[in-house]
Protein backbone atom coordinates (compact mmCIF):
# COMPACT_ATOMS: atom_id res chain seq x y z
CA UNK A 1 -59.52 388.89 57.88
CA UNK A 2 -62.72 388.06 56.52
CA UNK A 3 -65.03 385.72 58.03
CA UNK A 4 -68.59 384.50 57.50
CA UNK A 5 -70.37 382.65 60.46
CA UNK A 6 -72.39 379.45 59.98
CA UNK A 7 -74.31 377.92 62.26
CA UNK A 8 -78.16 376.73 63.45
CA UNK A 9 -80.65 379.57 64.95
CA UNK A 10 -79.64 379.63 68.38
CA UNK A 11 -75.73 378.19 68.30
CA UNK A 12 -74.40 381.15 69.36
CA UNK A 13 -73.22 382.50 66.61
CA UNK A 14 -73.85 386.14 67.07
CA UNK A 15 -72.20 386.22 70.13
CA UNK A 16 -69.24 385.06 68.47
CA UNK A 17 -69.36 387.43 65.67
CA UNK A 18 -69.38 390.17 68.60
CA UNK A 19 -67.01 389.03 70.30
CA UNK A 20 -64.15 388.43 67.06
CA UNK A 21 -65.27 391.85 65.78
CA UNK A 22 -64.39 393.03 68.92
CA UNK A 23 -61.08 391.38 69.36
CA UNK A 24 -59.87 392.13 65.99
CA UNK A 25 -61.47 395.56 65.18
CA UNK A 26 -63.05 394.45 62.47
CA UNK A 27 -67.18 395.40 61.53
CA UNK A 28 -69.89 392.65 62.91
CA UNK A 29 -71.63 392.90 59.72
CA UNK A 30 -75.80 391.89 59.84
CA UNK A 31 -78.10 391.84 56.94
CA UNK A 32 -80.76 393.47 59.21
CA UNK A 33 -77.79 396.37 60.76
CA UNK A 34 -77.92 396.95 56.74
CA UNK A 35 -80.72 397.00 55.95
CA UNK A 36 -81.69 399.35 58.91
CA UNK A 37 -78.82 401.92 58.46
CA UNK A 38 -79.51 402.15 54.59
CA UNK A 39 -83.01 402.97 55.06
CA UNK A 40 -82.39 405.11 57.50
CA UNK A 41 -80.07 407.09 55.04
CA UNK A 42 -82.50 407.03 52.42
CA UNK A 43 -79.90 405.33 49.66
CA UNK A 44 -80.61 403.82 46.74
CA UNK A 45 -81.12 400.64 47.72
CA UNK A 46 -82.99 401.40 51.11
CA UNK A 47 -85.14 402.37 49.22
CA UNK A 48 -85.68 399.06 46.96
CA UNK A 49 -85.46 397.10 50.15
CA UNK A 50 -87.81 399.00 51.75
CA UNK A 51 -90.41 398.16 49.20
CA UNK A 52 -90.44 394.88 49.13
CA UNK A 53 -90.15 395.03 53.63
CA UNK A 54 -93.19 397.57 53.79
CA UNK A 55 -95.10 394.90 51.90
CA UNK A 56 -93.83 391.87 53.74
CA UNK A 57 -91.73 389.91 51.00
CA UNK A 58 -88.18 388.73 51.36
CA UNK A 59 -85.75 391.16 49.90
CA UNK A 60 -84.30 389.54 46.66
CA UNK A 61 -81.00 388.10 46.85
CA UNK A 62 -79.77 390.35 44.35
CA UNK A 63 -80.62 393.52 46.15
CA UNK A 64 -79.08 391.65 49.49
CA UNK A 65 -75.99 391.10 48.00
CA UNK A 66 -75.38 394.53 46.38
CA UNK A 67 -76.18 395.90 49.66
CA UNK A 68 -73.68 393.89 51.44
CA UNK A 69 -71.04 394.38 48.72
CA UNK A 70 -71.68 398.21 49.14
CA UNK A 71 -71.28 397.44 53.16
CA UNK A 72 -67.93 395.73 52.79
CA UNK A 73 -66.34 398.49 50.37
CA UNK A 74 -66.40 401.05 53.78
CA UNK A 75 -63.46 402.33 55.08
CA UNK A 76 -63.85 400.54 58.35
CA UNK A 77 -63.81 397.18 56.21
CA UNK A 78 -60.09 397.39 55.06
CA UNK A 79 -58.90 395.25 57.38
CA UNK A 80 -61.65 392.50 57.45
CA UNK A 81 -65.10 392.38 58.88
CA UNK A 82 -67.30 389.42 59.71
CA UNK A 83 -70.45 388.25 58.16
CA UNK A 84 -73.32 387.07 60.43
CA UNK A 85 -76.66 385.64 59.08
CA UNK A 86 -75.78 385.95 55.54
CA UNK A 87 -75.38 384.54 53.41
CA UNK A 88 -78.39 382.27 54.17
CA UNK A 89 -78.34 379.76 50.91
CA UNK A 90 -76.00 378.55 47.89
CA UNK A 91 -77.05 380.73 45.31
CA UNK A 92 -76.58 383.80 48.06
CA UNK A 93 -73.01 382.68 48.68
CA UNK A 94 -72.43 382.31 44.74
CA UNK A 95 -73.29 385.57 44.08
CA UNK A 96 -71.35 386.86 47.37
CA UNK A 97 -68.27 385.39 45.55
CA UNK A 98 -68.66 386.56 42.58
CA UNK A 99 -69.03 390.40 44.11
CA UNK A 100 -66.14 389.84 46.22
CA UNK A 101 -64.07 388.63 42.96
CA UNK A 102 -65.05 391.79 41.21
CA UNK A 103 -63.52 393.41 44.33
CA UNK A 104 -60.35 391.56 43.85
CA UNK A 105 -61.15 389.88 47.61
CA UNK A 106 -62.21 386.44 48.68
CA UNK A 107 -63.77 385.50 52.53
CA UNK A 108 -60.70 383.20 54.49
CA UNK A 109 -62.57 381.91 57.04
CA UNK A 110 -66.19 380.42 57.47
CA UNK A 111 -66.67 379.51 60.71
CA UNK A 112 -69.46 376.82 61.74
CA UNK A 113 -70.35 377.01 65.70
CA UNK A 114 -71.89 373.19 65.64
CA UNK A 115 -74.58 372.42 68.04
CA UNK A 116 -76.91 369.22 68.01
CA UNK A 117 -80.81 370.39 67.06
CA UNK A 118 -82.12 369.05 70.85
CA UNK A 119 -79.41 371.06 72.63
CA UNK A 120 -80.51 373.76 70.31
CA UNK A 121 -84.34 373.12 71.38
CA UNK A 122 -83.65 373.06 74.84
CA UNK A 123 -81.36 376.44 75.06
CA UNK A 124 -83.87 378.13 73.33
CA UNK A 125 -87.41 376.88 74.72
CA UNK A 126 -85.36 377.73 78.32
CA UNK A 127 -85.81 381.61 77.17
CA UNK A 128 -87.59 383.32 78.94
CA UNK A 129 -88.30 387.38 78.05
CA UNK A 130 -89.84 390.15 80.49
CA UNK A 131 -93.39 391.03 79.28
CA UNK A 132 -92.17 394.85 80.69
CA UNK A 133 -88.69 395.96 79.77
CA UNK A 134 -87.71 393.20 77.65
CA UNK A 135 -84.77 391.91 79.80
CA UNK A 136 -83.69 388.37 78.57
CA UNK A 137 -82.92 385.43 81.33
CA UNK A 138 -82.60 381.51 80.86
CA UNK A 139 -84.06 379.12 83.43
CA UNK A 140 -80.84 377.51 83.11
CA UNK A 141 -77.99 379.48 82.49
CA UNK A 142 -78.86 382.85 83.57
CA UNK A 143 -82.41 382.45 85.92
CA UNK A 144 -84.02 385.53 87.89
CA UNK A 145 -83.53 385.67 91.80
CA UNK A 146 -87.11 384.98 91.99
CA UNK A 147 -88.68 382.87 89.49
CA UNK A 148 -90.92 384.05 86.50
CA UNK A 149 -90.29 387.93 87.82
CA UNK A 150 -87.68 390.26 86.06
CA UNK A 151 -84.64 391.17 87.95
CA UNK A 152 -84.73 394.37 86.66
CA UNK A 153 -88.19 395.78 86.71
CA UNK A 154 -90.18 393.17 88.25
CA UNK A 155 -92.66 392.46 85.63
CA UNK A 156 -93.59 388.89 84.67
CA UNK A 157 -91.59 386.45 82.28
CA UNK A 158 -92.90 384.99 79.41
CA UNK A 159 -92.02 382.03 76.92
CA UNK A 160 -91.90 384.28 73.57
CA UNK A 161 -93.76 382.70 70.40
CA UNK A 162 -90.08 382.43 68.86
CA UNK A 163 -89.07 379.93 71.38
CA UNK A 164 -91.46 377.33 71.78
CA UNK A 165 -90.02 373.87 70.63
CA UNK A 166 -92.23 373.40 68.08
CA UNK A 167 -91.17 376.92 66.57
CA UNK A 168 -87.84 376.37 66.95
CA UNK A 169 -88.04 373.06 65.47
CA UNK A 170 -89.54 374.63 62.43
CA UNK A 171 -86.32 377.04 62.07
CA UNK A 172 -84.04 374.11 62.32
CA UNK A 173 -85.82 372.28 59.63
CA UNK A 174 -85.69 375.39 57.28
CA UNK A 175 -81.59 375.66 58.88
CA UNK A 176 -81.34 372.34 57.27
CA UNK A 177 -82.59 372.72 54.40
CA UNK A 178 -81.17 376.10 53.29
CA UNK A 179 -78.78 376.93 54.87
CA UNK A 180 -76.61 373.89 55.86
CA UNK A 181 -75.60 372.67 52.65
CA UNK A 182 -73.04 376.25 53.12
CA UNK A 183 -70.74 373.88 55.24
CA UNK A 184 -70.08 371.63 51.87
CA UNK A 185 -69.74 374.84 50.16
CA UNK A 186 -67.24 375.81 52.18
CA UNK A 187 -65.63 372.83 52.70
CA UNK A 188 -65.35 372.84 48.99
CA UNK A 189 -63.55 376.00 48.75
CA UNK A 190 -61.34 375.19 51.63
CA UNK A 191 -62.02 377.65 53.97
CA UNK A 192 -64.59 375.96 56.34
CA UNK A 193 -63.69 375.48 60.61
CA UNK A 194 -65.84 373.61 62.54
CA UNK A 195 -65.95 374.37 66.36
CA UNK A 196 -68.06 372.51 68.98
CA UNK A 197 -70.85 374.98 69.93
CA UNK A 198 -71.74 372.77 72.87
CA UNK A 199 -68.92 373.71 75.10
CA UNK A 200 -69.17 377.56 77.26
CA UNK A 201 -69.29 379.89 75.28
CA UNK A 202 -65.27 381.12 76.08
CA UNK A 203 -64.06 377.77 75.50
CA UNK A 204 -65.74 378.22 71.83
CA UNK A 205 -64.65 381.39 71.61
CA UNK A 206 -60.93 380.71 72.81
CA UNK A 207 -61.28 377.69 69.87
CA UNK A 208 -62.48 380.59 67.59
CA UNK A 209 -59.49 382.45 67.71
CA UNK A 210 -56.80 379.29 68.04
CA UNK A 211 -58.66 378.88 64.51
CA UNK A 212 -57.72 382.73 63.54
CA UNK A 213 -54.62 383.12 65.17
CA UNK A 214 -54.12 385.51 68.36
């Protein structure tokens, strides 16, 4: 079972990921987890990706791609794995296809966890992060006993750069731009389910795997 994940910064969509890899034994597969583990390692293309990290660029499609086809040909791969953050645009989902052909696979399943941009806005900008340990709580759905102080170590909360509206606006315009047009792709090649990323997040997930089959 292969699966890719689409959805806005913020729908949820990692969780998800975690949670199917989980329930089907299958990899949760991250560009950054590969990027990380192949540097770590020292391969080939750590290295390349390093280069081009170390200086601040993006790392090239190209290089992403062979790096993820190299990820999927694992052992622990066999029977499926699913994709999460990548691939980001058209031309990265292209070329994604066209490794996965020369592989003799194909993805079944991309999955888009739909959520409005303001509910997106207002999970996010309700973040709040612990200036000490780093402990993660939402004003909303998961507040501190006492408020603006970290359960766990008692250090102040803060509203992190990455959450602001106006920042998070920003990563919904780019969403839109780049990424979105992915659910046509999909849609084209027949594969695309759409679940409302609105609802708690077992309901979506309990949709999520109605979609896969138990």
């Amino acid at each position: 079972m292969k699966i890719i994940m689409l959805g806005a910064p913020g729908a949820g969509k990692g969780t998800q990921a975690k949670r199917i890899a989980a329930k089907y034994d299958i990899p949760h597969i991250s560009t950054g987890d590969i990027f990380r583990a192949n540097i770590k390692e020292g391969t080939e293309l750590g290295k390349k990706a390093k280069t081009y990290m170390d200086q601040g660029l993006l790392v090239p499609d190209e290089l992403v791609v062979d790096l993820v086809a190299d990820r999927i040909q694992k052992d622990d791969c066999k029977n499926g794995f699913v994709l999460d953050g990548f691939p980001r645009t058209i031309p990265q989902a292209e070329s994604l296809d066209a490794a996965l052909e020369k592989l003799e696979q194909k993805m079944d399943y991309a999955i888009d966890v739909d959520v409005p941009d303001e509910n997106i806005v207002s999970r996010m900008s309700g973040r709040r992060a612990c200036a000490g340990c780093g402990a993660t709580y939402h004003i909303q759905f998961n507040p501190t006993k006492t408020e603006g102080i970290c359960d766990a170590c008692g250090d102040k909360l803060i509203l992190r750069d990455d959450d602001k509206p106006e920042t998070v606006q920003k990563r919904l315009d780019v969403y839109h731009d780049q990424t979105q047009p992915l659910i046509q792709y999909y849609e084209k090649a027949g594969i695309l389910e759409s679940v409302d990323g609105t609802m708690a997040m077992d309901d979506v997930f309990e949709a999520i795997v109605k979609i896969l089959g138990a």
